[in-house]
C-alpha atoms as a PDB file:
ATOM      1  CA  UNK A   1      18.559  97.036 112.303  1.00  0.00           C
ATOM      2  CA  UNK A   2      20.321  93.428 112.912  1.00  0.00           C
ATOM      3  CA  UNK A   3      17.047  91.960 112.791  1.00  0.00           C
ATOM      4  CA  UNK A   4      15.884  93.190 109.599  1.00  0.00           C
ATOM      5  CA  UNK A   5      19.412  92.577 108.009  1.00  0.00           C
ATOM      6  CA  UNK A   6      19.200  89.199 109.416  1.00  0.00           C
ATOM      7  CA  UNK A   7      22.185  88.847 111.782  1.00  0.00           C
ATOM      8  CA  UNK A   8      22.196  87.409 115.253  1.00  0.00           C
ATOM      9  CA  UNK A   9      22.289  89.622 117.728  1.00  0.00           C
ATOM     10  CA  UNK A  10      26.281  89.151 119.404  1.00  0.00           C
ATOM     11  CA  UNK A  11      28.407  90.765 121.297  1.00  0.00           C
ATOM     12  CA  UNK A  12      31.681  91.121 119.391  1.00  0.00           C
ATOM     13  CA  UNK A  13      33.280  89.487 122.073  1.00  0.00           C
ATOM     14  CA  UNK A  14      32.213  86.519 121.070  1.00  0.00           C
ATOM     15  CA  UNK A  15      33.805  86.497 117.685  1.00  0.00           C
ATOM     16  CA  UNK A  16      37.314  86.231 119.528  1.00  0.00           C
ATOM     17  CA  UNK A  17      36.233  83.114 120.973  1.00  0.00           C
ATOM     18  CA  UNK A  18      34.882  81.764 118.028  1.00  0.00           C
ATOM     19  CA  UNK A  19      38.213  82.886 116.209  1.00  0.00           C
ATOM     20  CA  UNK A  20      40.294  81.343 118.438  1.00  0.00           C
ATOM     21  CA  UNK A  21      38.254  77.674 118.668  1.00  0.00           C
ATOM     22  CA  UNK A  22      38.308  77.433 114.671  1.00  0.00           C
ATOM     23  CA  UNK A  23      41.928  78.580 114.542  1.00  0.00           C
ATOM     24  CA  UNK A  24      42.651  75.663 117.067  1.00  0.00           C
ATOM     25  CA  UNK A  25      40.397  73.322 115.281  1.00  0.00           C
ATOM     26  CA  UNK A  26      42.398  74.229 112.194  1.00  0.00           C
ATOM     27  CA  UNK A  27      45.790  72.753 113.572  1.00  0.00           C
ATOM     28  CA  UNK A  28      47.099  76.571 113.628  1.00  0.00           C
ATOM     29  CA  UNK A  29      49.180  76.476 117.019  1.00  0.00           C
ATOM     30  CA  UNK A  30      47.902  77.804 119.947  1.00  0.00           C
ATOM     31  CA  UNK A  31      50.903  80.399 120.049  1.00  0.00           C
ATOM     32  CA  UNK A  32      50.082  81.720 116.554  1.00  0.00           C
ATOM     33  CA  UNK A  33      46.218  81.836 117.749  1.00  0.00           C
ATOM     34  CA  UNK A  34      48.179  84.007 121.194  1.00  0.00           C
ATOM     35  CA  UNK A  35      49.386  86.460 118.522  1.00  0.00           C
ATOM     36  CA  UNK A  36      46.124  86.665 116.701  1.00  0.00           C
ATOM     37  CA  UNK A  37      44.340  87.558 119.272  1.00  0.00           C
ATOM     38  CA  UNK A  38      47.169  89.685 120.545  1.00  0.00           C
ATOM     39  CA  UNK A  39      47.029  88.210 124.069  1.00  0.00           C
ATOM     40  CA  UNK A  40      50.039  88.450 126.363  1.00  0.00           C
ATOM     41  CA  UNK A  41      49.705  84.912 128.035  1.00  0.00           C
ATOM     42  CA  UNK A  42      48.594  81.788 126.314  1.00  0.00           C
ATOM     43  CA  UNK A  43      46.516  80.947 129.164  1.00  0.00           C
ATOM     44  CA  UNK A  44      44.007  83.714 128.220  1.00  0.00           C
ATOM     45  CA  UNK A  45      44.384  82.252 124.736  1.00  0.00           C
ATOM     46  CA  UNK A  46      43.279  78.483 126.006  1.00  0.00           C
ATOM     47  CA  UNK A  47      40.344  80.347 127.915  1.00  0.00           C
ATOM     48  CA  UNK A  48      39.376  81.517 124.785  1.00  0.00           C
ATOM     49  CA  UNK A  49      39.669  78.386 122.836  1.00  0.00           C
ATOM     50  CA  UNK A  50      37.028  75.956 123.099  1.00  0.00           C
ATOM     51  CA  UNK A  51      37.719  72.257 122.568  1.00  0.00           C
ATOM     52  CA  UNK A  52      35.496  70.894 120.013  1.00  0.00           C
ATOM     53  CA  UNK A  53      34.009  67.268 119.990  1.00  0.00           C
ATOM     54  CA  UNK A  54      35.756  66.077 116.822  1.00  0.00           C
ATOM     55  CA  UNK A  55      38.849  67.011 118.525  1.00  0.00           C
ATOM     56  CA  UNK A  56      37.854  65.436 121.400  1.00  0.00           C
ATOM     57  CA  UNK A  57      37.429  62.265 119.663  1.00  0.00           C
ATOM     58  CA  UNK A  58      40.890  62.388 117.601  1.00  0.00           C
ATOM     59  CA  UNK A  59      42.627  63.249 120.644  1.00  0.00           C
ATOM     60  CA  UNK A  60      41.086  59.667 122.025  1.00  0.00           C
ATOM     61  CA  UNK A  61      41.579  57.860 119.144  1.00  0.00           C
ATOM     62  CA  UNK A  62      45.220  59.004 119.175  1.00  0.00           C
ATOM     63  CA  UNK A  63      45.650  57.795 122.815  1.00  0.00           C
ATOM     64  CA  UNK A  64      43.989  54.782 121.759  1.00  0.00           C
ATOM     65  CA  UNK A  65      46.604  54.248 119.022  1.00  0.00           C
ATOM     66  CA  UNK A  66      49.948  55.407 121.203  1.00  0.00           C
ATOM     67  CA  UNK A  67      48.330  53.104 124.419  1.00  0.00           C
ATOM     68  CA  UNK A  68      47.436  49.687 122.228  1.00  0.00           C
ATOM     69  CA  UNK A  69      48.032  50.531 118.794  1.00  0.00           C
ATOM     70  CA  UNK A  70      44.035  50.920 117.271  1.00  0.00           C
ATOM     71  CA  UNK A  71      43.695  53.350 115.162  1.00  0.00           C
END
């Protein structure tokens, strides 16, 4: 039936990690993304978020900027 209607195949699992990654990549805090997700600790929330390149790469450049002033 997924097939035919043309959806991928996932578990729905996976929607709470994707949730939780594009809440984070959002700027929403990671305590707001602890009550979405209606987890107890926010260390199951950071196991669920998954850090993106692009905020890999601002998180550098930011350190960059605070360390020798580049932007």
């Amino acid at each position: 039936m997924l097939k035919q209607a043309g959806v991928r195949d996932v578990r729905v699992h996976d929607a709470r990690h994707t949730a939780a990654t594009l809440l984070i990549e959002q700027g929403v805090n990671i305590r707001v993304v602890q009550e979405v997700l209606g987890h107890m600790r926010v260390a199951t929330t950071e196991r669920y978020a998954h850090v993106s390149t692009p905020l890999m790469r601002d998180a550098g450049k930011r350190l960059a900027s605070a360390l020798w002033g580049e932007s």
